[in-house]
C-alpha atoms as a PDB file:
ATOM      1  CA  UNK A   1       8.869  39.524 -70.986  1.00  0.00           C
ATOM      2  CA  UNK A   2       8.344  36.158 -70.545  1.00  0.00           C
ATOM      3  CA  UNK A   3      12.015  35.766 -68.739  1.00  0.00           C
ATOM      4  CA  UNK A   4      11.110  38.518 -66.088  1.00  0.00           C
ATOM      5  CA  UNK A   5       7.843  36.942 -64.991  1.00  0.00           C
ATOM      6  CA  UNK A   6       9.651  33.662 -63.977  1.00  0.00           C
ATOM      7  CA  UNK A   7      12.329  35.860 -62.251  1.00  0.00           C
ATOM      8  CA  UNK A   8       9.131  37.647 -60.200  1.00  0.00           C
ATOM      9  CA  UNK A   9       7.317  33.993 -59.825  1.00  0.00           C
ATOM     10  CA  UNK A  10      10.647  32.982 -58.219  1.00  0.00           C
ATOM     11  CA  UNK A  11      11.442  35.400 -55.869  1.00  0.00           C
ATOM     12  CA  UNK A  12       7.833  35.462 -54.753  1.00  0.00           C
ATOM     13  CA  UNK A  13       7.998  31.947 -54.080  1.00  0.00           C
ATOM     14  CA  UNK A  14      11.118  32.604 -51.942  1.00  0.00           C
ATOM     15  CA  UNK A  15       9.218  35.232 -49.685  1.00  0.00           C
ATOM     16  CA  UNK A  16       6.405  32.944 -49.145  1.00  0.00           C
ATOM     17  CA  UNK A  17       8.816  30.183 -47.884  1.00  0.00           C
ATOM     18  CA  UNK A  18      10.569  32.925 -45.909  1.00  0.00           C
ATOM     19  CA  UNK A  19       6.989  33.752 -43.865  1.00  0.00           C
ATOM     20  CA  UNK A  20       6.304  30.681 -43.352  1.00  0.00           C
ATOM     21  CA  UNK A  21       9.115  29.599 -42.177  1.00  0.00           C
ATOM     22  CA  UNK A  22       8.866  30.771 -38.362  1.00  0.00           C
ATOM     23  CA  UNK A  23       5.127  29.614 -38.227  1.00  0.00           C
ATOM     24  CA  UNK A  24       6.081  26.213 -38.560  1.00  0.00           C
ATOM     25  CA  UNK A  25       8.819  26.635 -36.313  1.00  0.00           C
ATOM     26  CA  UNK A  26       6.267  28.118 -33.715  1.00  0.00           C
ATOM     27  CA  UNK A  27       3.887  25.511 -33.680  1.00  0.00           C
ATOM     28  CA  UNK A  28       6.263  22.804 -33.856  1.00  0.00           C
ATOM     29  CA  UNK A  29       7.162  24.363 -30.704  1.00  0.00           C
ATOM     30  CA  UNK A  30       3.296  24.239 -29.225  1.00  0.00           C
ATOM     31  CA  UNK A  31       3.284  20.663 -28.962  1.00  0.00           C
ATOM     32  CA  UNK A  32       6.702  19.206 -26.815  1.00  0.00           C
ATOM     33  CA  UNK A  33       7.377  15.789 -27.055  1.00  0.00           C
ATOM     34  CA  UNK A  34       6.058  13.728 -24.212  1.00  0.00           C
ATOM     35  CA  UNK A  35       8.112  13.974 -20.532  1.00  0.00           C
ATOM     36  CA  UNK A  36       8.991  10.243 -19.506  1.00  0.00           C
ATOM     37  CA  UNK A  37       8.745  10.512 -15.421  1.00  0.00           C
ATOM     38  CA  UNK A  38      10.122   7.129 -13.648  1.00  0.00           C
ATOM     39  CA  UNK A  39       8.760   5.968 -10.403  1.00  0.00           C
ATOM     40  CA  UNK A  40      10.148   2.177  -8.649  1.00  0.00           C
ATOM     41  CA  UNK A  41       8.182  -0.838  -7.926  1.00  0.00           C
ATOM     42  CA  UNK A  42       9.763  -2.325  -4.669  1.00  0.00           C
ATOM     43  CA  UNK A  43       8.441  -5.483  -3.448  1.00  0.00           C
ATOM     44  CA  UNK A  44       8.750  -6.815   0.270  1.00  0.00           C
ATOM     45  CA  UNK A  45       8.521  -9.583   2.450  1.00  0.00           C
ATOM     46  CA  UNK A  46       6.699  -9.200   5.546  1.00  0.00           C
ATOM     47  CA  UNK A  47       5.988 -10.642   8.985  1.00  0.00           C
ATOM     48  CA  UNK A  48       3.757  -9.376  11.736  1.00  0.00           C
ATOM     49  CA  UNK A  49       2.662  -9.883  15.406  1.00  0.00           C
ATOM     50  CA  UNK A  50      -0.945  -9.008  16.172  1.00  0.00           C
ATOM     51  CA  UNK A  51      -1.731  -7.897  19.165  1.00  0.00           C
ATOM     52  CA  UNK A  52      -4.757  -8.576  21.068  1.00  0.00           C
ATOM     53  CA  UNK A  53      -5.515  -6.710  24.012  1.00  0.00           C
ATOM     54  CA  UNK A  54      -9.688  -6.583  25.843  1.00  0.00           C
ATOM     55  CA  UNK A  55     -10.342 -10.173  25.297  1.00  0.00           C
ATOM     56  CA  UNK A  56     -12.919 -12.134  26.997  1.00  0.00           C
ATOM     57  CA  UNK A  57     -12.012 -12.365  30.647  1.00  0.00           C
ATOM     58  CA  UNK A  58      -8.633 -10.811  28.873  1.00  0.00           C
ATOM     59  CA  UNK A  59      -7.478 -14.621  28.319  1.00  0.00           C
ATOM     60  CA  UNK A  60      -6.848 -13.947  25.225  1.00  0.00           C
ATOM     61  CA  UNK A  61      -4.604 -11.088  25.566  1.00  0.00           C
ATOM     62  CA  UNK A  62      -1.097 -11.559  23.776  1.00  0.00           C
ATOM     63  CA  UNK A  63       0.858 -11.367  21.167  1.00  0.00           C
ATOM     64  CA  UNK A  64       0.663 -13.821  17.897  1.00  0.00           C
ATOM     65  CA  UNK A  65       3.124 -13.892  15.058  1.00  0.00           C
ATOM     66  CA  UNK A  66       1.216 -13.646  11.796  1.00  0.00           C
ATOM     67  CA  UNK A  67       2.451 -13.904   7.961  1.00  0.00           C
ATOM     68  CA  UNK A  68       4.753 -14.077   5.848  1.00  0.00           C
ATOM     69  CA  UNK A  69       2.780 -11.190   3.766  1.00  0.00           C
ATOM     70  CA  UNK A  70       3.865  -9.210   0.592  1.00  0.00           C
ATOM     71  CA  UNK A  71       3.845  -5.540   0.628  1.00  0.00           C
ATOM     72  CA  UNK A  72       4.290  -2.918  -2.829  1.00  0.00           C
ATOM     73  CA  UNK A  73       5.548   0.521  -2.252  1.00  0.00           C
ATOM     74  CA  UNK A  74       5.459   2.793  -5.374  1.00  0.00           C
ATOM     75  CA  UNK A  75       8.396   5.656  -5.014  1.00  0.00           C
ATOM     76  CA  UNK A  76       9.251   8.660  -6.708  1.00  0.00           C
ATOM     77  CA  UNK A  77      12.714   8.571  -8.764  1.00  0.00           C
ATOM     78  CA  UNK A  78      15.420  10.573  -7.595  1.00  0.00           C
ATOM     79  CA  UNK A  79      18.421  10.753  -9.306  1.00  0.00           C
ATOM     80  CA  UNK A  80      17.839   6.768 -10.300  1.00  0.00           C
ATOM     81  CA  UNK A  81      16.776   5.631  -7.074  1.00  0.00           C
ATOM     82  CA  UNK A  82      13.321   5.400  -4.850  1.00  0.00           C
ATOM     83  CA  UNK A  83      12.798   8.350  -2.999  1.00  0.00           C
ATOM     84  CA  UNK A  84      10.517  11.113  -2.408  1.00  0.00           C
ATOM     85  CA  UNK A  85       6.879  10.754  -2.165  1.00  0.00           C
ATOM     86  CA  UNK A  86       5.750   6.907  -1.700  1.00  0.00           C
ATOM     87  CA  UNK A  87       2.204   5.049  -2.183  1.00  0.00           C
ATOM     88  CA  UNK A  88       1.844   1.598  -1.004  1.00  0.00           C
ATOM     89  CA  UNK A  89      -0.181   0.481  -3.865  1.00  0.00           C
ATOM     90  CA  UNK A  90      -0.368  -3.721  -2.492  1.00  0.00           C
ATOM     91  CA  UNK A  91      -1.125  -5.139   1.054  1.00  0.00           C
ATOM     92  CA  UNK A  92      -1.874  -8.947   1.500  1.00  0.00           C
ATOM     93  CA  UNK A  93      -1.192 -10.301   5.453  1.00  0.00           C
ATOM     94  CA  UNK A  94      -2.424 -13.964   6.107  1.00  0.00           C
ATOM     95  CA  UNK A  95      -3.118 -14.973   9.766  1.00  0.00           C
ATOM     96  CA  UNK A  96      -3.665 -17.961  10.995  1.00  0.00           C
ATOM     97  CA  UNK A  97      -3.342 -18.211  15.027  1.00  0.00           C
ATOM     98  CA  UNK A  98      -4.426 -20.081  18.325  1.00  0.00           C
ATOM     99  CA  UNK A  99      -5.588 -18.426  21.301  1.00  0.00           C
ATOM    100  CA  UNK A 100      -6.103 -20.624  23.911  1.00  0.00           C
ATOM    101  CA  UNK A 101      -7.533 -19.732  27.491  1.00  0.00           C
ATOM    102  CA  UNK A 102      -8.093 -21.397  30.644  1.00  0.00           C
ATOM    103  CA  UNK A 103     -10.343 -19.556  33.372  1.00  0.00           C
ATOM    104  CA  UNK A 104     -11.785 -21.728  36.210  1.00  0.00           C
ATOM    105  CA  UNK A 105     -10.271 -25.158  35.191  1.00  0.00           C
ATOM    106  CA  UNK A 106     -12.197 -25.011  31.316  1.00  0.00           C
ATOM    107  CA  UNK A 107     -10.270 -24.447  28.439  1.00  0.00           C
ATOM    108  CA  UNK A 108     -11.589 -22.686  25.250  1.00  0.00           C
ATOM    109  CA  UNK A 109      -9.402 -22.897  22.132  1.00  0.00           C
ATOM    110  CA  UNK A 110     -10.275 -20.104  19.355  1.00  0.00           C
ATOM    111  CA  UNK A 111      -8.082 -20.854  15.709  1.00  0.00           C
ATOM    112  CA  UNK A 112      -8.468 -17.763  13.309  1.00  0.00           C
ATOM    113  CA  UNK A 113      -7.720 -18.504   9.778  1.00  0.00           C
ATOM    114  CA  UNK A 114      -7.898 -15.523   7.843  1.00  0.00           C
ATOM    115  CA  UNK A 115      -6.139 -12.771   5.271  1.00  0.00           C
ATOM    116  CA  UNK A 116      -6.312  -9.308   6.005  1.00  0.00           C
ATOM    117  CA  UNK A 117      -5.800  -6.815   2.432  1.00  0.00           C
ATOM    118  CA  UNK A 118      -5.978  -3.475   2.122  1.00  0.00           C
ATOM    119  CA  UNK A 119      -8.480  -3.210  -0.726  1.00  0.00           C
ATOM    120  CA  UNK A 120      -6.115  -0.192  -2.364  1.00  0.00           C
ATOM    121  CA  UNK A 121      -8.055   2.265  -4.668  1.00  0.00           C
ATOM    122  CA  UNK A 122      -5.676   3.467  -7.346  1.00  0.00           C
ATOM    123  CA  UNK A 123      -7.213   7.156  -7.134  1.00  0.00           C
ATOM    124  CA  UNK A 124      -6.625   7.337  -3.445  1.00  0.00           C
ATOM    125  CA  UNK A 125      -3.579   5.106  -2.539  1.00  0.00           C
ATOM    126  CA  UNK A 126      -1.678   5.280   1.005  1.00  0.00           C
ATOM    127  CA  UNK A 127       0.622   8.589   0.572  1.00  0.00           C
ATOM    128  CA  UNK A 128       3.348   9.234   2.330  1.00  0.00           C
ATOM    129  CA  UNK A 129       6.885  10.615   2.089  1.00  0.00           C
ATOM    130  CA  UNK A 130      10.091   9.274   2.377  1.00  0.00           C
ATOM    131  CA  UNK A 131      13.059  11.475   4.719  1.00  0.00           C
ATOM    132  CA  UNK A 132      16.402   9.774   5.171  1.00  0.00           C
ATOM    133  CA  UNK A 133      15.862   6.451   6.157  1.00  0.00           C
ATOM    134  CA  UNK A 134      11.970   6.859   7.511  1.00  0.00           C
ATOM    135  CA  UNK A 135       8.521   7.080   5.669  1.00  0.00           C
ATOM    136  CA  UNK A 136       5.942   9.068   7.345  1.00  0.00           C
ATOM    137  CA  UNK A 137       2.427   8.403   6.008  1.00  0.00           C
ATOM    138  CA  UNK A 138       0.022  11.194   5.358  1.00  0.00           C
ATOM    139  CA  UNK A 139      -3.377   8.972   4.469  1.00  0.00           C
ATOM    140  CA  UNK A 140      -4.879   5.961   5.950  1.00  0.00           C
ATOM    141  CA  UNK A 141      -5.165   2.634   4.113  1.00  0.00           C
ATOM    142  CA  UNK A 142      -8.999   3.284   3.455  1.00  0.00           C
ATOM    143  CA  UNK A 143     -10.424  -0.077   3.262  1.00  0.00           C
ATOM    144  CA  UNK A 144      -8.581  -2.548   5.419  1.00  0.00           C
ATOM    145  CA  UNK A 145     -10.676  -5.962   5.828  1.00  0.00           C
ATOM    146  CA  UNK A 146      -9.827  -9.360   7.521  1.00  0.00           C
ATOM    147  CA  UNK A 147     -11.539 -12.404   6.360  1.00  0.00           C
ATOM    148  CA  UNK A 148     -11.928 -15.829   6.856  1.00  0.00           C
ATOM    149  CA  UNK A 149     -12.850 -18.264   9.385  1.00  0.00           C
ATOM    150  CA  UNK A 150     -12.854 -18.377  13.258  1.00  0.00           C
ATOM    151  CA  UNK A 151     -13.477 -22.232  15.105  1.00  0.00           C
ATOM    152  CA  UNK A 152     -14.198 -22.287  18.327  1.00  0.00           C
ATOM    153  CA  UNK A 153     -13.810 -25.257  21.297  1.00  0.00           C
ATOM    154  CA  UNK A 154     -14.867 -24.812  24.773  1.00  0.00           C
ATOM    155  CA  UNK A 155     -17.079 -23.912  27.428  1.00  0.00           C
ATOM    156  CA  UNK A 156     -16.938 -20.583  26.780  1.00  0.00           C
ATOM    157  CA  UNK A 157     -17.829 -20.413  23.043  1.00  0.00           C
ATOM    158  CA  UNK A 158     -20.646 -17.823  22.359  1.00  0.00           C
ATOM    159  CA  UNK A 159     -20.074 -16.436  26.064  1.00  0.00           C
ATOM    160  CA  UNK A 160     -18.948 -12.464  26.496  1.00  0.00           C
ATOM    161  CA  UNK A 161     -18.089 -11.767  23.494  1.00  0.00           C
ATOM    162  CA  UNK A 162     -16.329 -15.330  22.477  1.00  0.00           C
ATOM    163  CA  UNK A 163     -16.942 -16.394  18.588  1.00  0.00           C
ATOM    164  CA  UNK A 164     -19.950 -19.417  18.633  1.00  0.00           C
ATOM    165  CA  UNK A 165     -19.350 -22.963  19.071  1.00  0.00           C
ATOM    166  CA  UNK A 166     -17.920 -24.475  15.857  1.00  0.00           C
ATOM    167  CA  UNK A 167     -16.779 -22.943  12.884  1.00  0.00           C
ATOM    168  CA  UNK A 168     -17.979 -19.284  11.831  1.00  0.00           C
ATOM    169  CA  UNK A 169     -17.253 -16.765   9.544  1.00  0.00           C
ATOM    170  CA  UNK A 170     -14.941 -13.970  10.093  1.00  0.00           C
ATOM    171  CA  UNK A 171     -15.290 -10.718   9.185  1.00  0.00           C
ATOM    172  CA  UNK A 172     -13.792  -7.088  10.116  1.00  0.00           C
ATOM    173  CA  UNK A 173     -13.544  -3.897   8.367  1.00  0.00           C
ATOM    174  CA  UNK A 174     -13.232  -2.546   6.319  1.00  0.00           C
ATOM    175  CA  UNK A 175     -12.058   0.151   8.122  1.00  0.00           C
ATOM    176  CA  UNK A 176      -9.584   2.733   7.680  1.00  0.00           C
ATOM    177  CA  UNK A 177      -6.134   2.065   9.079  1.00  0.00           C
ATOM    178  CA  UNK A 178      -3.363   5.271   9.016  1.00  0.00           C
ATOM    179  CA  UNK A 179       0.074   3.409   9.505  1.00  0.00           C
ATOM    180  CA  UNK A 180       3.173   4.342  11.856  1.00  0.00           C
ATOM    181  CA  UNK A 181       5.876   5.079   9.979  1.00  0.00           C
ATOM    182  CA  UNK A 182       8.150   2.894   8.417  1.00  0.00           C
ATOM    183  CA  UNK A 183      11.957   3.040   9.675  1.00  0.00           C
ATOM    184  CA  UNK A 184      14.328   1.267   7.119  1.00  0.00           C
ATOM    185  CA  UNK A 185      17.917   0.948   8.091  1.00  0.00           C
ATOM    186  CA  UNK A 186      20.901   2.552   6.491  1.00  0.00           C
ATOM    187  CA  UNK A 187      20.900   0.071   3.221  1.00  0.00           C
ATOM    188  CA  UNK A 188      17.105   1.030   2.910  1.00  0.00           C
ATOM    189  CA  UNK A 189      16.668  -3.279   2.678  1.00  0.00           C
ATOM    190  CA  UNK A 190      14.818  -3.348   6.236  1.00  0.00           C
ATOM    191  CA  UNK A 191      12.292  -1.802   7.720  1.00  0.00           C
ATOM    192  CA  UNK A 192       9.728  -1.956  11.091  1.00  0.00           C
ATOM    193  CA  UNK A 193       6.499  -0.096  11.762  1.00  0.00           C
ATOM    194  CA  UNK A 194       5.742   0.022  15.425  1.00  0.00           C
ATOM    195  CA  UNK A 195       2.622  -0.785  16.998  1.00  0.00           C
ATOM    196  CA  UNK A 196      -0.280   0.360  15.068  1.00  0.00           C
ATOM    197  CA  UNK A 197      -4.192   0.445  15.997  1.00  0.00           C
ATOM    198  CA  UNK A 198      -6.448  -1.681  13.471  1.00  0.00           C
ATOM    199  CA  UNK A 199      -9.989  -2.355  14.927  1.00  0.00           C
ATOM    200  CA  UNK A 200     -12.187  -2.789  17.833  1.00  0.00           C
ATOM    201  CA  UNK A 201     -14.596  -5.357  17.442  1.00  0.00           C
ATOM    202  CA  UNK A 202     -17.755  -7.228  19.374  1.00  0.00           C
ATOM    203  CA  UNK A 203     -17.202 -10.591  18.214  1.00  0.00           C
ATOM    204  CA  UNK A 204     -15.048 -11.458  18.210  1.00  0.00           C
ATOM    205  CA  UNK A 205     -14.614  -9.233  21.574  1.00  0.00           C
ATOM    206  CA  UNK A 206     -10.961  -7.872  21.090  1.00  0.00           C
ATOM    207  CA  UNK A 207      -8.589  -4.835  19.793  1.00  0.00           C
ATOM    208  CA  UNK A 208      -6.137  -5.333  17.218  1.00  0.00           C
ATOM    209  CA  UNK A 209      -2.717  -3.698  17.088  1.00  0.00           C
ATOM    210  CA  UNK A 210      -0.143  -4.324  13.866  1.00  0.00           C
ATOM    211  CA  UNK A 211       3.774  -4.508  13.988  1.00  0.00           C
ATOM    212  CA  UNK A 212       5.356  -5.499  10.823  1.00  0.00           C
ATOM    213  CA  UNK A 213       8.732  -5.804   9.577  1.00  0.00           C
ATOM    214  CA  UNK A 214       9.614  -5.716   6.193  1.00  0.00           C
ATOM    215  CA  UNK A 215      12.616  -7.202   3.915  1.00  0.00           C
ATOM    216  CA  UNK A 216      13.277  -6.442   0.511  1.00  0.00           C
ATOM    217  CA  UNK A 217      12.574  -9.030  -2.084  1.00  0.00           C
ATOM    218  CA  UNK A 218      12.169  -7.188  -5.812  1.00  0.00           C
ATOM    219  CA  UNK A 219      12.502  -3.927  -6.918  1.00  0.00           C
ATOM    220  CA  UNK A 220      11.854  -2.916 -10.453  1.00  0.00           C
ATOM    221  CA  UNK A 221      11.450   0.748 -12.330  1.00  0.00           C
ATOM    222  CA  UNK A 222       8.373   1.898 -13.664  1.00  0.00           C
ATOM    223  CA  UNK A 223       7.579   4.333 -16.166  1.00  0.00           C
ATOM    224  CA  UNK A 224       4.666   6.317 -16.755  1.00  0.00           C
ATOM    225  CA  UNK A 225       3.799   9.556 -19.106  1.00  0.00           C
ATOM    226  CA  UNK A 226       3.680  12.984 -17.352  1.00  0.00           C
ATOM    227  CA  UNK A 227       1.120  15.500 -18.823  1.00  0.00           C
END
């Protein structure tokens, strides 16, 4: 008597096992490890001309090499290198520059010392997308802002539209700025962006237009968790 009960007890215990078996399988199943997704850091060097254009008396009008910057594009992985969709996720351009003008025999001399930055918002970066060798960009950078110092010499300081005599603070933006695209060359080290409206301001009385030019200093993959 005794012997059959164990033999009962046993098999029993085998069923159980049995059932239970695929229920653990299944909700092993539920919860899938963790996807790794890459993206690339790449760092570059950058250089700029400002243009100025509706001046005072338009004798300021030109074009003034500003920089060296540092620029961060954030790229998609594809196939273990950057491509796809791209956010620019750091902008730092400083500027300093002399415009000098002469109208009527006086000379006014206007030195900018400044930094523009795109003040980048992680939840709404710079998009854009990368085909073949050019980015186009789909969103502005939101918050673009210059600031720093202007110091102005002349006869013409604090006249139509000129900054005041002396040193004074500058301040644009920020505003939103959408950029041209980016075309890299065929090694994907280079790039240019053509000419590209930043601001229109009152004082001091002027329009700003970007070109930059880009080189390659540091690129480095990232990864991050997908849900």
């Amino acid at each position: 008597m005794g012997y059959v009960t164990k033999v009962r007890l046993g098999v029993l215990c085998t069923m159980a096992a049995a059932a239970l078996a695929p229920l653990r399988s299944t909700g092993a199943a539920a919860q899938p490890a963790p996807v790794r997704c890459d993206e690339w850091d790449v760092e570059y060097g950058v250089t700029a001309r400002l243009e100025l254009a509706e001046t005072p008396l338009g004798q300021g009008d030109g074009m003034y090499p500003i920089g060296p910057g540092r620029m961060v594009l954030r790229f998609e992985d594809q196939a273990g290198r950057p491509g796809g969709r791209v956010k620019m996720v750091a902008y730092d351009m400083p500027q300093t520059f002399t415009v000098e003008s002469r109208t009527l025999f006086w000379k006014t001399t206007v030195m900018t010392n400044a930094t523009t930055t795109g003040i980048l918002n992680p939840c709404a970066e710079p998009e854009g997308m990368l085909a073949g060798t050019t980015i186009a960009w789909n969103t502005p950078v939101r918050s673009m802002r210059t600031e720093g110092t202007l110091t102005c010499d002349g006869a013409f300081c604090g006249k139509f539209g000129a900054p005041p005599p002396g040193q004074s603070p500058l301040r644009i933006g920020p505003d939103p700025v959408l950029f041209q695209p980016f075309h890299f060359s065929a090694d994907m080290k280079t790039f240019t962006m053509g000419k590209t409206f930043v601001a229109r301001t009152p004082m001091p009385k002027q329009t700003s237009y970007l070109l930059l030019a880009g080189r390659e200093t540091n690129r480095s993959p990232r990864s991050k968790t997908c849900p």
